[in-house]
C-alpha atoms as a PDB file:
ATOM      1  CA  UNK A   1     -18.676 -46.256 -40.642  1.00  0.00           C
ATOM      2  CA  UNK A   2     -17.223 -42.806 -38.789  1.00  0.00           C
ATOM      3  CA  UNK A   3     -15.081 -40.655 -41.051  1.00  0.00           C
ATOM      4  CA  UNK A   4     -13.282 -38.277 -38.984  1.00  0.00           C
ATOM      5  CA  UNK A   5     -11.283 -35.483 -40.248  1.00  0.00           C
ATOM      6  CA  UNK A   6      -8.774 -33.492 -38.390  1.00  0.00           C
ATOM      7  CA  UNK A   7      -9.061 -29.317 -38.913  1.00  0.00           C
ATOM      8  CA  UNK A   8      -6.968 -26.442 -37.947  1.00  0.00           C
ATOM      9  CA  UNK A   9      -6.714 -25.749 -34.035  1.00  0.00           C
ATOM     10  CA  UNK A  10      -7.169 -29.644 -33.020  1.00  0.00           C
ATOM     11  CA  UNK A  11     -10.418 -29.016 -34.050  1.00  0.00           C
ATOM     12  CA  UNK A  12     -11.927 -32.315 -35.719  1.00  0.00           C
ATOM     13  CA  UNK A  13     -15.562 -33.453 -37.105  1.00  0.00           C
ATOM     14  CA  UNK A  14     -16.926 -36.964 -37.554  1.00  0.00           C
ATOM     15  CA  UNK A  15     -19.399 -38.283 -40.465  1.00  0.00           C
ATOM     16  CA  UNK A  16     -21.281 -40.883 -38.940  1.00  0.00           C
ATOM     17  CA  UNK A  17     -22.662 -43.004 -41.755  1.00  0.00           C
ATOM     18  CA  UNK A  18     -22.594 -39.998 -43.868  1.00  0.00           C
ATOM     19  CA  UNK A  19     -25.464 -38.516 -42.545  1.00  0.00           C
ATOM     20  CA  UNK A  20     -25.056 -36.838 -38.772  1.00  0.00           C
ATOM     21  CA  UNK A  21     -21.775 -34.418 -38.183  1.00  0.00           C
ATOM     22  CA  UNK A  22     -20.244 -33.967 -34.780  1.00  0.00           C
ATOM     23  CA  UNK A  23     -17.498 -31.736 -34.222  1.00  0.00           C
ATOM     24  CA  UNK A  24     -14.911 -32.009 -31.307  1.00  0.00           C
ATOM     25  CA  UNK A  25     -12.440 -29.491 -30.232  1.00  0.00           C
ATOM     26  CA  UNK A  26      -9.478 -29.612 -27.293  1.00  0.00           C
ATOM     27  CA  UNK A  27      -8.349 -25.973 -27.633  1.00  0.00           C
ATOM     28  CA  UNK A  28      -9.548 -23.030 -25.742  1.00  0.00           C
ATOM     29  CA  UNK A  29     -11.803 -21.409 -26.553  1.00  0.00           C
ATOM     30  CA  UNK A  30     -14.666 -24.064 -28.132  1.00  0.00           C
ATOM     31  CA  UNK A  31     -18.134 -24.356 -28.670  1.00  0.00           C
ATOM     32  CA  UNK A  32     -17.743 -28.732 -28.934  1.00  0.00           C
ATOM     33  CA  UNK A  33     -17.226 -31.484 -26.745  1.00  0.00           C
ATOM     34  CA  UNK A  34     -13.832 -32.652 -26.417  1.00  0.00           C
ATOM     35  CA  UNK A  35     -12.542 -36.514 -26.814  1.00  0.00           C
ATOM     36  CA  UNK A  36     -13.142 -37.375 -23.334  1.00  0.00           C
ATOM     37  CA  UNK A  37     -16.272 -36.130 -22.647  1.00  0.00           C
ATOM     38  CA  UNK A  38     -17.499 -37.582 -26.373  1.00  0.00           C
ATOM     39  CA  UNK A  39     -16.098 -41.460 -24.626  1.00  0.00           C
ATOM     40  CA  UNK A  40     -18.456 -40.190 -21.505  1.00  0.00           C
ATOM     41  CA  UNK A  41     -21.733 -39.507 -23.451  1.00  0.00           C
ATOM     42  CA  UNK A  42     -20.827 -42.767 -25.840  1.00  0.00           C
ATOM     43  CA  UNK A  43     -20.767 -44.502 -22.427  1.00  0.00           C
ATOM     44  CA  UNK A  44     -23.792 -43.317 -20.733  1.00  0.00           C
ATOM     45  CA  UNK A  45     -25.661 -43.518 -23.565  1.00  0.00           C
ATOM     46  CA  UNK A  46     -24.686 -47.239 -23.672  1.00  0.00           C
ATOM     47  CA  UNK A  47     -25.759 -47.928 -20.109  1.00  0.00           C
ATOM     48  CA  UNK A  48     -29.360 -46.132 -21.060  1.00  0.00           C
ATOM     49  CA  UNK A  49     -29.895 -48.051 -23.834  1.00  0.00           C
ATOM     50  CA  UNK A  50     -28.716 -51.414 -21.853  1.00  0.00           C
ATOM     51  CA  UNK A  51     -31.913 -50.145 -18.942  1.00  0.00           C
ATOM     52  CA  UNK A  52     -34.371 -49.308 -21.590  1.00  0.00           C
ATOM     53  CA  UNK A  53     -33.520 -52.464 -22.994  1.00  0.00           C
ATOM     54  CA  UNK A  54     -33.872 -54.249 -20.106  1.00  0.00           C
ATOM     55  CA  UNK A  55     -37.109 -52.396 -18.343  1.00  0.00           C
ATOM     56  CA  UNK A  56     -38.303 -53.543 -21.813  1.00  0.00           C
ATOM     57  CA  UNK A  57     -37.913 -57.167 -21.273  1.00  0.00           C
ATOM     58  CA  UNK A  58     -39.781 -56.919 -18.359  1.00  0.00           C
ATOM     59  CA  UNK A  59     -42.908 -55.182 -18.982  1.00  0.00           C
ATOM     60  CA  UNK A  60     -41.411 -52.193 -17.401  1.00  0.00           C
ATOM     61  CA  UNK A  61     -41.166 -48.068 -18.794  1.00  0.00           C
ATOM     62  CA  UNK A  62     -37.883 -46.481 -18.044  1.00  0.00           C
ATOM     63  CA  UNK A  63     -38.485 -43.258 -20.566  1.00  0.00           C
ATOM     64  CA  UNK A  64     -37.576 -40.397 -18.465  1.00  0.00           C
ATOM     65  CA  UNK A  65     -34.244 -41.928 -16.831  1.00  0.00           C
ATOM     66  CA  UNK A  66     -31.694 -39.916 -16.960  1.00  0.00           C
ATOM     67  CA  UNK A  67     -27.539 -40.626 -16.813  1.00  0.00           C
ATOM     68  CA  UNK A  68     -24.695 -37.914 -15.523  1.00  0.00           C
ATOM     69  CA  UNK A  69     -21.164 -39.379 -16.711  1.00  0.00           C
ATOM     70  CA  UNK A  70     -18.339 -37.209 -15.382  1.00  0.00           C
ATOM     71  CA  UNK A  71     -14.638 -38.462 -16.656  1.00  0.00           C
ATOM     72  CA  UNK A  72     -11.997 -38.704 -14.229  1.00  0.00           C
ATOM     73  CA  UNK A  73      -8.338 -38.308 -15.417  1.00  0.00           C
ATOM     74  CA  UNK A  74      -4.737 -39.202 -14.040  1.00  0.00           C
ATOM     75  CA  UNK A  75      -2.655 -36.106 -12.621  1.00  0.00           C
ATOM     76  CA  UNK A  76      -0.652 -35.691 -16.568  1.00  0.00           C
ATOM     77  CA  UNK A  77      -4.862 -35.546 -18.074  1.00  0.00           C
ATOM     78  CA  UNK A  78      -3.134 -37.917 -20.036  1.00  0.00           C
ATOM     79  CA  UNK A  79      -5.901 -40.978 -19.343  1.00  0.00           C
ATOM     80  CA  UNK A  80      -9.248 -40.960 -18.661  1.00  0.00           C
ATOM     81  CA  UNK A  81      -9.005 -43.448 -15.177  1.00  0.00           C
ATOM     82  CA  UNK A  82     -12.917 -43.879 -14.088  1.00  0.00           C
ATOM     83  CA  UNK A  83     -16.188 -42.298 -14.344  1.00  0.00           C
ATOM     84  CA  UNK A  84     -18.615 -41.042 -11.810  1.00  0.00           C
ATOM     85  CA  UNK A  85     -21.965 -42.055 -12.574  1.00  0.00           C
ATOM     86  CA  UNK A  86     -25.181 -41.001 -11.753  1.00  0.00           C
ATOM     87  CA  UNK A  87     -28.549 -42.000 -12.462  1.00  0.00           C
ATOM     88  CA  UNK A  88     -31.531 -40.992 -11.694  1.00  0.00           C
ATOM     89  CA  UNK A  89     -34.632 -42.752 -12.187  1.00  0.00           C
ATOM     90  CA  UNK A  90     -38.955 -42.141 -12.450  1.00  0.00           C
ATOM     91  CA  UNK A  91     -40.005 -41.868  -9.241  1.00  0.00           C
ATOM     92  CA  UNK A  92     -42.543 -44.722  -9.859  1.00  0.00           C
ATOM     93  CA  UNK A  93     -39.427 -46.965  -9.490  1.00  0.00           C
ATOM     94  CA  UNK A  94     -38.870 -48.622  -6.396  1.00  0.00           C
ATOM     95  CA  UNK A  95     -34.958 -48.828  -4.924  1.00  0.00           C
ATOM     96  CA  UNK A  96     -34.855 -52.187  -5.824  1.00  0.00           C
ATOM     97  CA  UNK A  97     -35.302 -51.533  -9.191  1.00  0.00           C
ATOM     98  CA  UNK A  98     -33.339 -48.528  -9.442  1.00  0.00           C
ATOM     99  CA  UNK A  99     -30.421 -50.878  -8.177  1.00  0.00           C
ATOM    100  CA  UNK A 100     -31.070 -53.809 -10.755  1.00  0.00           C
ATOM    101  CA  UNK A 101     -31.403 -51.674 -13.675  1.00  0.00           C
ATOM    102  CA  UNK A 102     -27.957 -49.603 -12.407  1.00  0.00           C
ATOM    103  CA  UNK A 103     -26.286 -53.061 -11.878  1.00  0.00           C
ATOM    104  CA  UNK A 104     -27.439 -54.147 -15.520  1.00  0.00           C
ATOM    105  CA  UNK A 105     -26.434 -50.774 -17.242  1.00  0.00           C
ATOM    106  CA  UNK A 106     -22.707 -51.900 -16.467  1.00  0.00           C
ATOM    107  CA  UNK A 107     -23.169 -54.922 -18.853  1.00  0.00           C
ATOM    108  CA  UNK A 108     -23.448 -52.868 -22.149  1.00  0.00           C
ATOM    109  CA  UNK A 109     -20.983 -53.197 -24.803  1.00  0.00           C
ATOM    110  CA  UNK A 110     -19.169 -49.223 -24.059  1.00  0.00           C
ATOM    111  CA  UNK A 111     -18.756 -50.321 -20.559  1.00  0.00           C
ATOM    112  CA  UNK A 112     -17.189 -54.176 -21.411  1.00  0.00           C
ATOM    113  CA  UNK A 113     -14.941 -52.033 -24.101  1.00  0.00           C
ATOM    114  CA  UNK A 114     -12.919 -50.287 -21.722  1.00  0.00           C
ATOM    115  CA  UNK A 115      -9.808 -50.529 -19.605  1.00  0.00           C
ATOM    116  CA  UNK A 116     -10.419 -53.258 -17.301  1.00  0.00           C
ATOM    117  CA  UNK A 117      -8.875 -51.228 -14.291  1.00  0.00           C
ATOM    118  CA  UNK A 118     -11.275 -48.204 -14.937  1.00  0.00           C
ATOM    119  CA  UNK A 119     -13.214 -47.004 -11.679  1.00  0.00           C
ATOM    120  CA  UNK A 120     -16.637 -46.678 -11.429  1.00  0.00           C
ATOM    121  CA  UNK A 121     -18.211 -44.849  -8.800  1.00  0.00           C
ATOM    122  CA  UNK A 122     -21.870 -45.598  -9.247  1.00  0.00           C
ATOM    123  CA  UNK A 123     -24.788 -43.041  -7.710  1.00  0.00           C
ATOM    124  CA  UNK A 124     -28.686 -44.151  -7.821  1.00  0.00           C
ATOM    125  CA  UNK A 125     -31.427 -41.724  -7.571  1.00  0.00           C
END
């Protein structure tokens, strides 16, 4: 369970399972992450976990690869309407895999969770 509790200055933090704080802010000036880019880590860390899931499976390493999620909004910022991802892989990879484990990354559970009319533009490195 995530307890989240709302502060002064739309500030907020979130317990996760009682153990791990994170805080969030939306105001100027902050130290955290804000809402949207919290939904863009939750979502690239979903995809990494889906490829080192997946190299797994098949005898292969993926430690090392690396995800850039950048949130795209509507003209209001009232919506988060895609995400520009990037990933970049070991260099022992060949394209081929690169492209598999990119294609497979958009199967994990963050990914299926949102809007279906979300944009994706998808970079492999």
């Amino acid at each position: 369970m995530i307890k989240t509790t709302l502060h002064k200055n739309l500030q907020t933090t979130s317990e996760i399972a009682g153990k791990k704080t994170l805080a969030t802010a939306f105001n100027n000036p902050r130290e955290d992450v804000n809402p949207g880019e919290m939904l863009a880590a939750s979502l690239g860390a979903c995809m990494l976990t889906m490829v080192g899931f997946m190299a797994g499976k098949h005898g292969e390493d993926a430690a090392g690869t690396y995800v850039e999620v950048r949130a795209q909004f509507d003209d209001k910022h009232s919506r988060i309407t895609g995400f520009d991802v990037t990933f970049v892989f070991p260099a022992t990879f060949t394209q081929a895999q690169k492209e598999k484990y990119a294609k497979l990354a958009q199967g994990c559970p963050v990914h299926n969770s949102l809007r279906e009319d979300m944009t994706y533009h998808i970079i492999v490195k």
